[in-house]
C-alpha atoms as a PDB file:
ATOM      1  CA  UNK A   1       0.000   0.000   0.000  1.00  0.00           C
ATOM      2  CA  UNK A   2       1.231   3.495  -0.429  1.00  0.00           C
ATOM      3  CA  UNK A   3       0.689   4.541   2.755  1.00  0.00           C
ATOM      4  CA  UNK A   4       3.813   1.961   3.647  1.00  0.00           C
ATOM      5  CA  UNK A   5       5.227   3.027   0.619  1.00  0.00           C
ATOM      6  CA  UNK A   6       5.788   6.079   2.396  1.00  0.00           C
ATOM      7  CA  UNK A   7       7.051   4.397   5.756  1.00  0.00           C
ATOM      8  CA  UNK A   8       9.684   2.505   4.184  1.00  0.00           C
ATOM      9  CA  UNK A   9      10.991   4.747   0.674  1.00  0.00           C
ATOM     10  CA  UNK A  10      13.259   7.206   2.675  1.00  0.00           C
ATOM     11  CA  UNK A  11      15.292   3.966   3.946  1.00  0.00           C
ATOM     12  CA  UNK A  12      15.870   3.088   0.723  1.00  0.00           C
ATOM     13  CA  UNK A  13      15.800   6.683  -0.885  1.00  0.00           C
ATOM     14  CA  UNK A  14      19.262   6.466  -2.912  1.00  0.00           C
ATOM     15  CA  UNK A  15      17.863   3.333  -4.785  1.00  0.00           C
ATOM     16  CA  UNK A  16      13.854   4.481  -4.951  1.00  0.00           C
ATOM     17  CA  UNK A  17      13.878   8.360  -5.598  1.00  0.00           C
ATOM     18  CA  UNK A  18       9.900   8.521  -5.900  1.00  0.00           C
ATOM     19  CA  UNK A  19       7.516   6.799  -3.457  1.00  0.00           C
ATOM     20  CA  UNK A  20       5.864   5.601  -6.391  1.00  0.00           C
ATOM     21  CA  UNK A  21       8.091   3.291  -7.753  1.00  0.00           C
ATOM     22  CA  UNK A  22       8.997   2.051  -4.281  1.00  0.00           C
ATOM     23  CA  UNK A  23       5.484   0.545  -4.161  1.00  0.00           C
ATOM     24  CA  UNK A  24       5.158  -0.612  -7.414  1.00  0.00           C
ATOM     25  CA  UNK A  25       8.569  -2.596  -7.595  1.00  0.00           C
ATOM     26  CA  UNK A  26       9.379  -3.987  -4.169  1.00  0.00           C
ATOM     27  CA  UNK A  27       7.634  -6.808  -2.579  1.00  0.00           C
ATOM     28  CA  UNK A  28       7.962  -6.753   1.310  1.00  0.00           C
ATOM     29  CA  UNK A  29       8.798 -10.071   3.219  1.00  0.00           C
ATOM     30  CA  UNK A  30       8.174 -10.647   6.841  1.00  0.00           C
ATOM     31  CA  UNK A  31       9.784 -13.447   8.172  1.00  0.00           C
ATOM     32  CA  UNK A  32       8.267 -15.027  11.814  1.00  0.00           C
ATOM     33  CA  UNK A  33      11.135 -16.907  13.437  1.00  0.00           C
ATOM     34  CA  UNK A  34       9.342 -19.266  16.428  1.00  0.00           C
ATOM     35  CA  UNK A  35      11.717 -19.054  19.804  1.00  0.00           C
ATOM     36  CA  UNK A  36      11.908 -21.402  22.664  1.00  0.00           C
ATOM     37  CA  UNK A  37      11.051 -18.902  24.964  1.00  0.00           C
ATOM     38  CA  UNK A  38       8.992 -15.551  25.476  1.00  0.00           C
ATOM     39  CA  UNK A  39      10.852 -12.687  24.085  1.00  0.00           C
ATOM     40  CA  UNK A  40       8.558 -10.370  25.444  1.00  0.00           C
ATOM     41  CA  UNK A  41      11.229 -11.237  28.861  1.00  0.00           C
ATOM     42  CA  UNK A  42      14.132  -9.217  29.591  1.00  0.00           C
ATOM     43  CA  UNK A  43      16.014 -12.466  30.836  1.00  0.00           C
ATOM     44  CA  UNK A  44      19.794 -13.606  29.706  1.00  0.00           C
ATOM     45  CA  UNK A  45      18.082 -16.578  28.317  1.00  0.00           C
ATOM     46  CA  UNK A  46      15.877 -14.377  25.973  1.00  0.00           C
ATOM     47  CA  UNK A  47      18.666 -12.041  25.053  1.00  0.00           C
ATOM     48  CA  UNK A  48      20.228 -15.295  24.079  1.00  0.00           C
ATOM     49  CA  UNK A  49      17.613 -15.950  21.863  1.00  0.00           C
ATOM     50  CA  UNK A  50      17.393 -12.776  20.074  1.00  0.00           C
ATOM     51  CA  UNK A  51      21.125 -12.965  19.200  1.00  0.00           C
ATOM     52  CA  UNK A  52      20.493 -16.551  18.332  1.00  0.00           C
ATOM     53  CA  UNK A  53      18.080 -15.408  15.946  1.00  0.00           C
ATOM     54  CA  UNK A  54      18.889 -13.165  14.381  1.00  0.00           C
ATOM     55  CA  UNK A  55      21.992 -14.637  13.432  1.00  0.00           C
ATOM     56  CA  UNK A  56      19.446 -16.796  11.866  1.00  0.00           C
ATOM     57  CA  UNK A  57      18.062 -14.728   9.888  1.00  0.00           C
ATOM     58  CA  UNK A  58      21.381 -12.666   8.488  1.00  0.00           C
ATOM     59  CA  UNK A  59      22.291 -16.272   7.175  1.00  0.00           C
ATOM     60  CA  UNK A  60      18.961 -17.172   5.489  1.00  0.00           C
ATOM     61  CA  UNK A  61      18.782 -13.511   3.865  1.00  0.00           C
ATOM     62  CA  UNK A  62      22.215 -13.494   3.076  1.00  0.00           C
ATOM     63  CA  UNK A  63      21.918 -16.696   1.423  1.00  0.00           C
ATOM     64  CA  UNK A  64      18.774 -15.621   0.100  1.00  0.00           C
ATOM     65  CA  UNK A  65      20.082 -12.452  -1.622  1.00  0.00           C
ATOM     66  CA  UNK A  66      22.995 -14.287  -3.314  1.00  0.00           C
ATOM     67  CA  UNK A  67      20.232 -16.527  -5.128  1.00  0.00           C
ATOM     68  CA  UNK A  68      17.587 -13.554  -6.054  1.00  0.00           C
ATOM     69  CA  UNK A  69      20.880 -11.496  -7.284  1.00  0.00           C
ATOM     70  CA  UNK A  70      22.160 -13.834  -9.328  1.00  0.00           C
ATOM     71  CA  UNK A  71      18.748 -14.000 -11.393  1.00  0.00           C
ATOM     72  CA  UNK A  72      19.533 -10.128 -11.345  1.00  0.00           C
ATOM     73  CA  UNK A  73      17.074  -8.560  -8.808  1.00  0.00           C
ATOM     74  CA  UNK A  74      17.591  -6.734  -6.038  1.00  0.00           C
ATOM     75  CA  UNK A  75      17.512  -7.545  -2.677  1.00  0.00           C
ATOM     76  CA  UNK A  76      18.459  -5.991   0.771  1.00  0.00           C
ATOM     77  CA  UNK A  77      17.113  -7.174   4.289  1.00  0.00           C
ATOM     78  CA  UNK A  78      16.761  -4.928   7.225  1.00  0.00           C
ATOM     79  CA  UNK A  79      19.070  -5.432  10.641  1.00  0.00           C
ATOM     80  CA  UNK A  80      15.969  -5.367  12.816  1.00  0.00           C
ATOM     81  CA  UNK A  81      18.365  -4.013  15.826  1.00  0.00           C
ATOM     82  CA  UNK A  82      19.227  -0.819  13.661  1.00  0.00           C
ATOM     83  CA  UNK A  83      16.231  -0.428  11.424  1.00  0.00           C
ATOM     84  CA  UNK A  84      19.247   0.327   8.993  1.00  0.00           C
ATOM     85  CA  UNK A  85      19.468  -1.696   5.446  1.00  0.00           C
ATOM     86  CA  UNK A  86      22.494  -4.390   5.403  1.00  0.00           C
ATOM     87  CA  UNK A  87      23.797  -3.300   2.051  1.00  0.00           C
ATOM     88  CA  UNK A  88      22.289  -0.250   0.806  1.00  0.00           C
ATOM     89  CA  UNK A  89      23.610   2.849   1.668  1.00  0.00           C
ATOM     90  CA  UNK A  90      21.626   4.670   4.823  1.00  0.00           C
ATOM     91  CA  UNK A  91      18.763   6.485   3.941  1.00  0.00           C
ATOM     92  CA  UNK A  92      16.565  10.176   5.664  1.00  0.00           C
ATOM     93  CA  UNK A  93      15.081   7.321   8.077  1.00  0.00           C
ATOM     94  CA  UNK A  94      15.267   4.066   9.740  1.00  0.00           C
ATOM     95  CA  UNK A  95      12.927   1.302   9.089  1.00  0.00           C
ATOM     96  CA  UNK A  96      10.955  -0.164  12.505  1.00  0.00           C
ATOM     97  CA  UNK A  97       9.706  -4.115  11.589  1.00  0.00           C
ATOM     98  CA  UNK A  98       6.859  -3.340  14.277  1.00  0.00           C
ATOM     99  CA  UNK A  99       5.386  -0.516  11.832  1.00  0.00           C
ATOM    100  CA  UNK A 100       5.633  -2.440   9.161  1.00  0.00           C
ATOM    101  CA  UNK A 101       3.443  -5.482  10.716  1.00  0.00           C
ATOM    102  CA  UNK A 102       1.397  -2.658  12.123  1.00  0.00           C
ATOM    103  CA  UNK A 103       0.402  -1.262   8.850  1.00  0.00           C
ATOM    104  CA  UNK A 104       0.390  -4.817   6.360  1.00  0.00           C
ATOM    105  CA  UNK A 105      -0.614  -6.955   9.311  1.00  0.00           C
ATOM    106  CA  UNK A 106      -3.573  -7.790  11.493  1.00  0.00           C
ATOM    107  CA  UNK A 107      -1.011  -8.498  14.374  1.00  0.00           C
ATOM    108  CA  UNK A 108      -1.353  -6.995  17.864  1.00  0.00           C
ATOM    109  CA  UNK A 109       1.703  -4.953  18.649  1.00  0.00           C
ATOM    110  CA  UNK A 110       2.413  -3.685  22.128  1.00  0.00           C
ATOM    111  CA  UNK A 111       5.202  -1.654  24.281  1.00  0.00           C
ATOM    112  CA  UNK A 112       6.543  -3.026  26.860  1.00  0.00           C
ATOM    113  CA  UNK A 113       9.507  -1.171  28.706  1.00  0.00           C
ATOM    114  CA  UNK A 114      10.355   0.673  25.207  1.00  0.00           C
ATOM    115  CA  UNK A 115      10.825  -1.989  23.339  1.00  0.00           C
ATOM    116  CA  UNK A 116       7.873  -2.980  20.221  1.00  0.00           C
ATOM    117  CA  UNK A 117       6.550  -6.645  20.889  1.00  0.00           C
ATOM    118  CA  UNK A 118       4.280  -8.220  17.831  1.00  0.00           C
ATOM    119  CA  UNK A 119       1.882 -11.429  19.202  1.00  0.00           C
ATOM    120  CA  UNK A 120       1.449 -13.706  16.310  1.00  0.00           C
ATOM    121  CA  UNK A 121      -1.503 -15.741  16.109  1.00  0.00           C
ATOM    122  CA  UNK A 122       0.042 -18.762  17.060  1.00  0.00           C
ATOM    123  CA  UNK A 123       3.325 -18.168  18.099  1.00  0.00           C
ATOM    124  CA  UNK A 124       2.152 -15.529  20.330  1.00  0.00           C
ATOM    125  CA  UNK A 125       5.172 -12.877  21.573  1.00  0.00           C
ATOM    126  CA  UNK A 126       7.453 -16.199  21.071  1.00  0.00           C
ATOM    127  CA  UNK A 127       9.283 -15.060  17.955  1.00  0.00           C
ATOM    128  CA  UNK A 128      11.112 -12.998  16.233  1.00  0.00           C
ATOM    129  CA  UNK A 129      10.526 -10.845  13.532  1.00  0.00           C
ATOM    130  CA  UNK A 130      12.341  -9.333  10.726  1.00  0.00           C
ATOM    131  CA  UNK A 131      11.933  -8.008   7.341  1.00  0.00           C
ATOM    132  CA  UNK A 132      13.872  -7.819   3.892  1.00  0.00           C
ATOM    133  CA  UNK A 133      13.004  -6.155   0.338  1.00  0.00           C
ATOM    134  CA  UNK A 134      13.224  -7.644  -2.903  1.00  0.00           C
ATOM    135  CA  UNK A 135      12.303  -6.452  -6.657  1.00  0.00           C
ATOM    136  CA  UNK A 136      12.064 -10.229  -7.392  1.00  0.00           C
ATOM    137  CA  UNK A 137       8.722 -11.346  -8.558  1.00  0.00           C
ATOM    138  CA  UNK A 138       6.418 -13.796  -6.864  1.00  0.00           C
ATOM    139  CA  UNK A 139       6.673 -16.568  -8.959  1.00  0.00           C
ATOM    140  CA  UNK A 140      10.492 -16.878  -8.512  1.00  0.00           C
ATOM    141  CA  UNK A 141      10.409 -16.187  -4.662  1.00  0.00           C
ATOM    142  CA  UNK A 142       8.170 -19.174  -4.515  1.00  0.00           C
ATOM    143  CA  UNK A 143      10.390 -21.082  -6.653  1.00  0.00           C
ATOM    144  CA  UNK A 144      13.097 -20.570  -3.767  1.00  0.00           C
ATOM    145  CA  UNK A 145      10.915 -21.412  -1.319  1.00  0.00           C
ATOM    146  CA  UNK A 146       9.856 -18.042   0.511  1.00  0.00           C
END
């Protein structure tokens, strides 16, 4: 939707001038990573867990990116700690994952203690979310399994 469009263009501002073609190129992936235990705790064990994680997901969207580049499309995915792209260059604003469930998702997203928690539907506030970007089309992020 354009409204997002308008959300997430300035991150990526040196590659997408014009909100416009933002929206009409990139398709948005959310990724849901399950955890073994409630991240909505401030414990060592679920620090551990968000580290664990997202080391996670920088390998499958590294990995990812490789594949979707070599069919020549872009791709960048979004250090959910920063809000800054991994490989483009930093744009007028930072990218929040929470905003971006907020406005594509019928999630429930709370605060607790500043920090943005999302409860999935099944998962509940046991996982981890993240986000990447891709110009790729559908059909071939199927074909690699996303």
């Amino acid at each position: 939707p354009r409204a997002f469009g308008r959300i997430v263009q300035p991150v990526f501002c040196h590659r997408f001038p014009v909100v416009h073609d933002f929206v009409s190129q990139v398709c948005i992936i959310i990724t849901f990573q399950p955890a073994v235990t409630d991240l909505l705790s401030m414990s060592a064990a679920a620090s551990a867990e968000k580290d664990r994680l997202i080391e996670i997901f920088f390998a499958w969207a590294e990995a990812l990116r490789k594949r979707i580049q070599a069919e020549d499309y872009w791709f960048d995915y979004m250090d959910p700690s920063s809000g800054y792209p991994m490989h483009e260059p930093r744009g007028g604003s930072i990218y929040s994952t929470m905003s971006g469930i907020q406005v594509l998702l019928p999630y429930r997203v709370s605060n607790s203690g500043g920090c943005w928690l999302v409860s999935h539907p099944r998962f509940k506030t046991s996982i981890y979310p993240a986000t990447a970007f891709t110009t790729a089309p559908l059909s071939l992020l199927e074909e690699l399994g996303v």
